[in-house]
C-alpha atoms as a PDB file:
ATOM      1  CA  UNK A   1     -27.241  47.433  61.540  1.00  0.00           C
ATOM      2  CA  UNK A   2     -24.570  49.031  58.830  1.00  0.00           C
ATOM      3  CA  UNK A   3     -26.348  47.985  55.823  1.00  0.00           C
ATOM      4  CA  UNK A   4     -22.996  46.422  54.762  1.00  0.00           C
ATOM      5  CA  UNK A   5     -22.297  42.685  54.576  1.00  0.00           C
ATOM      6  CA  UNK A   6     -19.943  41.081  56.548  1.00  0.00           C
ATOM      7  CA  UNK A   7     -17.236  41.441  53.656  1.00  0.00           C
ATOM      8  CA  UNK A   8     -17.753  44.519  53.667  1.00  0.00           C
ATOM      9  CA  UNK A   9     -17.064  44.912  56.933  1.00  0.00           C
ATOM     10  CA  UNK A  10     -14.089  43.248  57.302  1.00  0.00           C
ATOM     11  CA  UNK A  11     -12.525  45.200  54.342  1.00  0.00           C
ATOM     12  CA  UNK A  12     -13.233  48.592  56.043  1.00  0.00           C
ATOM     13  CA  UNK A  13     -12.535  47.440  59.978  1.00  0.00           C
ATOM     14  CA  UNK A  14     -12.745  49.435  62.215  1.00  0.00           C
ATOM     15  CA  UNK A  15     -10.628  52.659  61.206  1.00  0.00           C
ATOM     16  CA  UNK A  16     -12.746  52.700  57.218  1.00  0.00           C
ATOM     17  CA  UNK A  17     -16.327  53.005  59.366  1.00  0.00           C
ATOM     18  CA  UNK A  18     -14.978  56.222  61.633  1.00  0.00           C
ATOM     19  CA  UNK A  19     -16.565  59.659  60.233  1.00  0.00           C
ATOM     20  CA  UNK A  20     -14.057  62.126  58.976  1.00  0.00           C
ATOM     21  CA  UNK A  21     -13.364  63.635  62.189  1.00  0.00           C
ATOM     22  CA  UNK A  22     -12.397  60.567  64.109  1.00  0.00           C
ATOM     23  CA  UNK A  23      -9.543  58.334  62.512  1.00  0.00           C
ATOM     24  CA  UNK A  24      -6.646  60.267  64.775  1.00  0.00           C
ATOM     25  CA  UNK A  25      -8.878  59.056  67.944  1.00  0.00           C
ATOM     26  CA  UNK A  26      -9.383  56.126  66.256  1.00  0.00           C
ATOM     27  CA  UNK A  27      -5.738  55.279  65.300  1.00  0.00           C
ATOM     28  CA  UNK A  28      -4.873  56.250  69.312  1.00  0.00           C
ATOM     29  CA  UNK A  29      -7.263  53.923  70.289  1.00  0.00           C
ATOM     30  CA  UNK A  30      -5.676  51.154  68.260  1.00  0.00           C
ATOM     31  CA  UNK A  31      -2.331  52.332  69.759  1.00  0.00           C
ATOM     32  CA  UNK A  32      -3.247  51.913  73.050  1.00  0.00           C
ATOM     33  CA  UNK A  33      -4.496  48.054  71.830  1.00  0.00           C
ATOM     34  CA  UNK A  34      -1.007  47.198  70.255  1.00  0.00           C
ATOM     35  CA  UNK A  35       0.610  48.613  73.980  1.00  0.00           C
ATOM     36  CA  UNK A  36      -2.196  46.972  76.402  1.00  0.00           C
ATOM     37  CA  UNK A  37      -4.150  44.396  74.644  1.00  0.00           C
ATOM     38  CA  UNK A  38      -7.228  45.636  74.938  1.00  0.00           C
ATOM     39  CA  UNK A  39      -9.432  48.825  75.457  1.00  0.00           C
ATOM     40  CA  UNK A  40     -12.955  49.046  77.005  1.00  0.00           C
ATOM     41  CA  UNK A  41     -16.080  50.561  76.522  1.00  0.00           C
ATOM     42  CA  UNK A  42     -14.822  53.164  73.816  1.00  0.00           C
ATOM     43  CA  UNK A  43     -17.688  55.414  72.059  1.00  0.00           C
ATOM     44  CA  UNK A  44     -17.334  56.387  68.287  1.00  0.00           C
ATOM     45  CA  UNK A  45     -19.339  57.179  65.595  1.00  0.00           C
ATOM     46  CA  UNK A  46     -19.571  55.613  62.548  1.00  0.00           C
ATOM     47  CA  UNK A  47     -20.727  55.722  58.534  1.00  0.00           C
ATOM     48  CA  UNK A  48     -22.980  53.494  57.200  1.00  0.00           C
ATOM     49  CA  UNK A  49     -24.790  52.504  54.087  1.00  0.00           C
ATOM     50  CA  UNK A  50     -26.464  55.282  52.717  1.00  0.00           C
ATOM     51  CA  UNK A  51     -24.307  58.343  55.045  1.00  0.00           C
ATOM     52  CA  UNK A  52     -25.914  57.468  57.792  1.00  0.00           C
ATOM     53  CA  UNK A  53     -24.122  58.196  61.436  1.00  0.00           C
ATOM     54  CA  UNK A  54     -24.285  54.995  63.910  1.00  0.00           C
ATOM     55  CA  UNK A  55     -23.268  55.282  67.527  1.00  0.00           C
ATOM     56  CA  UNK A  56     -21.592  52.749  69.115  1.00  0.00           C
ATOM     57  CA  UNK A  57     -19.668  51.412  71.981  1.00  0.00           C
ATOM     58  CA  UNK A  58     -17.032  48.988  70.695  1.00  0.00           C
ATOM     59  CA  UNK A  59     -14.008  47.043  73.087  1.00  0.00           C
ATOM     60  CA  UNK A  60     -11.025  45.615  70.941  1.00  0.00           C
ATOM     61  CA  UNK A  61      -9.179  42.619  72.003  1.00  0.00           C
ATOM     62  CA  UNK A  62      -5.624  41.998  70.206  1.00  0.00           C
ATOM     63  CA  UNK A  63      -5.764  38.548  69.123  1.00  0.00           C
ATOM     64  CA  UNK A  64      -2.402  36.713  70.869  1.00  0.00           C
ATOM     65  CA  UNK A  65      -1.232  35.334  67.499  1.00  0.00           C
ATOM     66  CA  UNK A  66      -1.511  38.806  65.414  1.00  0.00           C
ATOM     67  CA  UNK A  67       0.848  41.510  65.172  1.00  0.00           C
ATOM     68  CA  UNK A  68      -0.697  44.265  63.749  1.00  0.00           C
ATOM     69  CA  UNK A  69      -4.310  45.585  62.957  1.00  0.00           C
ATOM     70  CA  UNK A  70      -3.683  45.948  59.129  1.00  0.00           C
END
């Protein structure tokens, strides 16, 4: 779907994918993770391969033995 492979992926997360205009949304999303959990059904937009926009819906679970996202 990104044109990226999976180590790719995992070096940008989710925060390197946003487009320009999102990573403050996207860092208070990740805020509201570290406080709650978890978040729900959040839309974003991100870069791919070649420019390209992608649309997504994305939930993020904080994994019980991690402590921070990066």
């Amino acid at each position: 779907m990104t044109g990226s492979t999976n180590e790719k992926m995992v070096q940008l997360g989710c925060v390197g994918l946003n487009i320009h205009e999102d990573p403050p949304m996207a860092l208070s999303v990740l805020e509201q993770v570290r406080e709650k959990g978890c978040i729900e059904n959040i839309e974003k937009s991100c870069v791919v391969k070649d420019g390209k926009k992608l649309h997504v819906n994305i939930s993020i679970t904080l994994m019980p033995d991690k402590e921070s996202f990066w």
